[in-house]
N, C-alpha and C. Protein backbone atom coordinates (compact mmCIF):
# COMPACT_ATOMS: atom_id res chain seq x y z
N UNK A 1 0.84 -1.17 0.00
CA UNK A 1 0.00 0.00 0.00
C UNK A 1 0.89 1.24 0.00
N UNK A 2 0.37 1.95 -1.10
CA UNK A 2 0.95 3.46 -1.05
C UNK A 2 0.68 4.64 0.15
N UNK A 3 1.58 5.44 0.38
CA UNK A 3 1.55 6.39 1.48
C UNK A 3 0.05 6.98 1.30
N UNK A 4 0.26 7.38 -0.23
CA UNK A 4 -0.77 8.33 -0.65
C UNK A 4 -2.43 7.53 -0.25
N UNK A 5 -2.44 6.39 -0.61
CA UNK A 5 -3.79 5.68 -0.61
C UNK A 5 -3.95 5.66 0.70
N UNK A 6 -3.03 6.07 1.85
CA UNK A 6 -3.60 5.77 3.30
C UNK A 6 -4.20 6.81 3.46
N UNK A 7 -3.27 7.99 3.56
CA UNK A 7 -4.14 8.94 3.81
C UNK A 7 -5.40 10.11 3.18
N UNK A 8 -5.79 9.19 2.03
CA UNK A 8 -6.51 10.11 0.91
C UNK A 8 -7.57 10.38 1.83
N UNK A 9 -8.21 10.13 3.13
CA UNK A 9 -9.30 10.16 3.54
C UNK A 9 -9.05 10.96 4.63
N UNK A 10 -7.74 11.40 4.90
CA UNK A 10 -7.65 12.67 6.10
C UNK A 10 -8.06 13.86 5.04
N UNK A 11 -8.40 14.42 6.43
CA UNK A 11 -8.62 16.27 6.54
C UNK A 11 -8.08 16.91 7.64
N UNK A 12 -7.72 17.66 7.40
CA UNK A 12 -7.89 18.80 8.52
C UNK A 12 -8.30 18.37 10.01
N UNK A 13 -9.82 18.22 9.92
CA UNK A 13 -10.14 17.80 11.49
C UNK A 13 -9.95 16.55 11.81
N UNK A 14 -9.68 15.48 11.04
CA UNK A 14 -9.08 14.41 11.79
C UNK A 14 -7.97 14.90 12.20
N UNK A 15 -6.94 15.31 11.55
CA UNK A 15 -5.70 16.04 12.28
C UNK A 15 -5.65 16.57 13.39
N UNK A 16 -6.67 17.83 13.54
CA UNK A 16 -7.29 18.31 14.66
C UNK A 16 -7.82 17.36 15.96
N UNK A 17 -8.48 16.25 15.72
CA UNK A 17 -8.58 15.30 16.25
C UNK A 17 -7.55 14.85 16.77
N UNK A 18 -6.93 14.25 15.90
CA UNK A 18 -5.60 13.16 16.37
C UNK A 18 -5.35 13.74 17.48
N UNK A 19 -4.39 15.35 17.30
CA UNK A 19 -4.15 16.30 18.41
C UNK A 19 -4.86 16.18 19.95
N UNK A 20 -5.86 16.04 19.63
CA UNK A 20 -6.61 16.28 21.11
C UNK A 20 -6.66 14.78 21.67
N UNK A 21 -6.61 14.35 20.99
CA UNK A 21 -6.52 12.66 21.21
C UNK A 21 -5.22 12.49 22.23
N UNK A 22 -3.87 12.55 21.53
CA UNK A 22 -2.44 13.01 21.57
C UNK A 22 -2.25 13.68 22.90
N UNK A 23 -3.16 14.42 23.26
CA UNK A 23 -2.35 15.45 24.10
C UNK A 23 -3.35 14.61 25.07
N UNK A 24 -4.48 13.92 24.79
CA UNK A 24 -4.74 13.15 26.48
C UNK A 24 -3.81 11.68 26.58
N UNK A 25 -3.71 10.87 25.32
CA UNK A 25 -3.10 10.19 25.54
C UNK A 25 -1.28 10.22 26.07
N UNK A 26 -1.05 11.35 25.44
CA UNK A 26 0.97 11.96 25.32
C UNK A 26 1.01 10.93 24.17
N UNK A 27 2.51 11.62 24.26
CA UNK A 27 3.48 10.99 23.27
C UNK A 27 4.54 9.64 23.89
N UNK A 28 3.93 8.35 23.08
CA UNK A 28 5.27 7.26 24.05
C UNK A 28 6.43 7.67 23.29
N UNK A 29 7.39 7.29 24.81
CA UNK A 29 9.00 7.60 24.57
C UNK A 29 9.67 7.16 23.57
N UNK A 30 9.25 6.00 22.75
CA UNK A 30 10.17 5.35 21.06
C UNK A 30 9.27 6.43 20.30
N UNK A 31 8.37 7.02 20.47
CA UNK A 31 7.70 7.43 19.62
C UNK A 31 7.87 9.50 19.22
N UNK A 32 8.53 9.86 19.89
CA UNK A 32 9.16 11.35 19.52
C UNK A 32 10.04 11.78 17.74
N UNK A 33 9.94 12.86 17.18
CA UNK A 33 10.34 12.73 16.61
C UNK A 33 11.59 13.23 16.78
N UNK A 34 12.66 13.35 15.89
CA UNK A 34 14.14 13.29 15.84
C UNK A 34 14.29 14.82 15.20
N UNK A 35 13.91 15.17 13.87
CA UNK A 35 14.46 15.75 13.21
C UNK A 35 12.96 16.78 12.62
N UNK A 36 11.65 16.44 12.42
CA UNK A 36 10.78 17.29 12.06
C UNK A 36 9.47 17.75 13.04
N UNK A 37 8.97 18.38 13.06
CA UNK A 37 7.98 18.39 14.31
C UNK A 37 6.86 19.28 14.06
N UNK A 38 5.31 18.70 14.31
CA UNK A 38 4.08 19.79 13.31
C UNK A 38 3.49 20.72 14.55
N UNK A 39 4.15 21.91 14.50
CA UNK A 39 3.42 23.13 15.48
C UNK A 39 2.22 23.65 15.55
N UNK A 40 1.72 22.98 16.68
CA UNK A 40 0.05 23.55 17.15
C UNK A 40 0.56 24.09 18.68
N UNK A 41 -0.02 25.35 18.15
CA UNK A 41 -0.45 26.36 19.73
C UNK A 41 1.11 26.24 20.78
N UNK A 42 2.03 26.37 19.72
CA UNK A 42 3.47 26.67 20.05
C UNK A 42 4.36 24.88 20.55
N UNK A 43 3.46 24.02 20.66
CA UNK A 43 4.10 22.65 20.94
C UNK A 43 4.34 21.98 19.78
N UNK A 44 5.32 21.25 19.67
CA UNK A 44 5.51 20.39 18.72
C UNK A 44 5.16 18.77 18.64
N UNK A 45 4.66 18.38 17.44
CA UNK A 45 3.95 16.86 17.58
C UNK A 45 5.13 16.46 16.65
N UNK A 46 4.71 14.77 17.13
CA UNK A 46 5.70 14.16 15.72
C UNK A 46 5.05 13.79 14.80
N UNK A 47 5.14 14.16 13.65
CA UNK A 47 4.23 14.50 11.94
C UNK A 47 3.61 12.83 11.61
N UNK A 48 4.28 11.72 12.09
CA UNK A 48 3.88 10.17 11.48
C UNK A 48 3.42 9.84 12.46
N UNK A 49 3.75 10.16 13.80
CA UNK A 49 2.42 9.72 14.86
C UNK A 49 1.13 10.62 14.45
N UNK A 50 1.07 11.70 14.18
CA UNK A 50 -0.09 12.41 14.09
C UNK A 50 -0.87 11.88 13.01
N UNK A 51 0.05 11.76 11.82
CA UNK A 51 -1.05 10.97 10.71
C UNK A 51 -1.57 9.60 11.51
N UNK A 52 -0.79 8.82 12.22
CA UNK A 52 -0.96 7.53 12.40
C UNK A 52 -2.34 7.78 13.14
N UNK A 53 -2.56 8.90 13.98
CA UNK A 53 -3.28 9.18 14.45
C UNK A 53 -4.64 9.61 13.72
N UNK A 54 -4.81 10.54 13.25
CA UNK A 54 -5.62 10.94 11.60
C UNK A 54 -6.07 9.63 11.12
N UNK A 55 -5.25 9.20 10.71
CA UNK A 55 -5.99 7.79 9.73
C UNK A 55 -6.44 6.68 10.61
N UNK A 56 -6.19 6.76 11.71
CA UNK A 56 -7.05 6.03 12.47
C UNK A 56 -8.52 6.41 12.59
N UNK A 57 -8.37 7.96 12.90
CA UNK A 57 -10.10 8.69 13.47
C UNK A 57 -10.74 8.12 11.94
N UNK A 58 -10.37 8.61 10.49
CA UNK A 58 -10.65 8.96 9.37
C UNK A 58 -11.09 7.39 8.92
N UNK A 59 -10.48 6.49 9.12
CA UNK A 59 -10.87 5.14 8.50
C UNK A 59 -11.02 3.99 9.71
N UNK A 60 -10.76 4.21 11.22
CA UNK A 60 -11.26 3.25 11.61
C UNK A 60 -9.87 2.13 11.72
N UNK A 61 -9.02 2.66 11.27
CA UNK A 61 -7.74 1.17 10.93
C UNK A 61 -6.48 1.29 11.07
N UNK A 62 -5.63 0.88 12.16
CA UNK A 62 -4.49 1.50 12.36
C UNK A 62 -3.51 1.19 10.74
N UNK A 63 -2.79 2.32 10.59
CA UNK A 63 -1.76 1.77 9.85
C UNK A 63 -0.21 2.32 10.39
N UNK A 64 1.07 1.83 10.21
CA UNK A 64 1.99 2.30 10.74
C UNK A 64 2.86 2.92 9.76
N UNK A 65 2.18 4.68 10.09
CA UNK A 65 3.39 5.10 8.76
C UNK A 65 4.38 5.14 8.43
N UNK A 66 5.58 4.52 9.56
CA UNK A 66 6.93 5.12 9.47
C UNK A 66 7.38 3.61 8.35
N UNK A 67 6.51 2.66 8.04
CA UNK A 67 6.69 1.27 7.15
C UNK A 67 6.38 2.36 5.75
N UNK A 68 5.30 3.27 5.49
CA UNK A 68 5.43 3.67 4.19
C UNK A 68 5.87 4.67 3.86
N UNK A 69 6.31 5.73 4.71
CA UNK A 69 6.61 7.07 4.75
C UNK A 69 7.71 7.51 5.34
N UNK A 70 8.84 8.20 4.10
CA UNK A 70 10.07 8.57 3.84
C UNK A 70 10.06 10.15 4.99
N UNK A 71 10.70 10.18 6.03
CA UNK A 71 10.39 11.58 7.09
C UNK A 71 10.75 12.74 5.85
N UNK A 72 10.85 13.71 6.21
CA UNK A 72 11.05 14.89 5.48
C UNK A 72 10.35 15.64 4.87
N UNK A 73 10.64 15.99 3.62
CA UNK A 73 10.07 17.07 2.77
C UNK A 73 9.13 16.35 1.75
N UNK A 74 9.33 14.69 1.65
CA UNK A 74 8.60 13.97 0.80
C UNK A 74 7.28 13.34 1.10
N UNK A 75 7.57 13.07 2.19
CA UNK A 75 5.94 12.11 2.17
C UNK A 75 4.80 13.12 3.44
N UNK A 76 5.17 12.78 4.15
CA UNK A 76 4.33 13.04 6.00
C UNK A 76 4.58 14.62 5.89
N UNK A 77 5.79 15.18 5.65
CA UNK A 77 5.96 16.99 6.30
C UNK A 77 4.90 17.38 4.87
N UNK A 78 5.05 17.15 3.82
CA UNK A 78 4.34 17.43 2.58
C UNK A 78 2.59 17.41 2.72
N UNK A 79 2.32 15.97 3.33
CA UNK A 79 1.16 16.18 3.77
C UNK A 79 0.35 17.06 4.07
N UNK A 80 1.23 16.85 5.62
CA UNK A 80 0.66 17.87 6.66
C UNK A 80 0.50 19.58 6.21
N UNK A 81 1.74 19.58 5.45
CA UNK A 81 1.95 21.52 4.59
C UNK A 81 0.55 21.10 4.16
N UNK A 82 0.16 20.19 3.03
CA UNK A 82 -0.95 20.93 1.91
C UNK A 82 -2.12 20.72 3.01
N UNK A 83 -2.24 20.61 3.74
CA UNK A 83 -3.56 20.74 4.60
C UNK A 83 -3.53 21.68 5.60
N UNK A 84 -2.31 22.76 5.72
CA UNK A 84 -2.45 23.94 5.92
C UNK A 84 -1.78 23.93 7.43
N UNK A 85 -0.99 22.75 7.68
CA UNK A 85 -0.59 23.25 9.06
C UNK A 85 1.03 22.98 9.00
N UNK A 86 1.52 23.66 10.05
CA UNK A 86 3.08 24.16 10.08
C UNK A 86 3.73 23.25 10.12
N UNK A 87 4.93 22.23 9.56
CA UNK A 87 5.72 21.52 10.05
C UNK A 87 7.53 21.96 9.61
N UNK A 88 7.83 22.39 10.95
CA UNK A 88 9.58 22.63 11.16
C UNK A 88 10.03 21.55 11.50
N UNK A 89 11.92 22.32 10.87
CA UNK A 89 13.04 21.72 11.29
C UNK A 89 13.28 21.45 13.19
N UNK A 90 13.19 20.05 13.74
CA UNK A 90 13.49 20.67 14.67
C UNK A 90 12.88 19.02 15.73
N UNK A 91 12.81 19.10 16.97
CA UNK A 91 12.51 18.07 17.81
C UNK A 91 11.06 18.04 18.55
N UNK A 92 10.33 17.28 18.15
CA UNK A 92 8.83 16.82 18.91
C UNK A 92 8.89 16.71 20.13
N UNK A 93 8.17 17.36 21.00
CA UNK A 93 8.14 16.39 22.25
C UNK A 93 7.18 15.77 22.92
């Protein structure tokens, strides 16, 4: 399965979702990111937990993006840009 075919069914408010989800559940400790991080309300998330998160609300089905999705400027940070939210250089926590 392609990156793209997982998430054709996010939006915005699943994203939004995931987030609020996220911030009751936290972030587990293997699970931080290293190098990119998506800024809501000055905190940073890690961009493939958040989709992982998203495409869960959106379809009901876990999938694990970091098996289809290259970190960076290509797959997950690209995403998240065309749906209008911030993702920097920099560390999740």
């Amino acid at each position: 399965m392609k990156f793209i075919e997982v998430v054709e069914k996010v939006k915005p408010f699943h994203v939004a979702k995931a987030i609020i989800n996220l911030k009751t559940k936290g972030i587990p400790d293997n699970r931080g990111s290293k190098d990119w991080c998506m800024l809501i309300d000055g905190r940073g998330w890690p961009p493939k937990l958040v989709i992982e998160e998203a495409v869960l609300i959106a379809t009901g089905k876990f999938v694990d993006v970091s098996t289809l999705a290259q970190g960076g400027e290509k797959t997950t940070n690209k995403f998240l840009r065309d749906l209008g939210f911030d993702v920097v250089k920099g560390r999740a926590t």
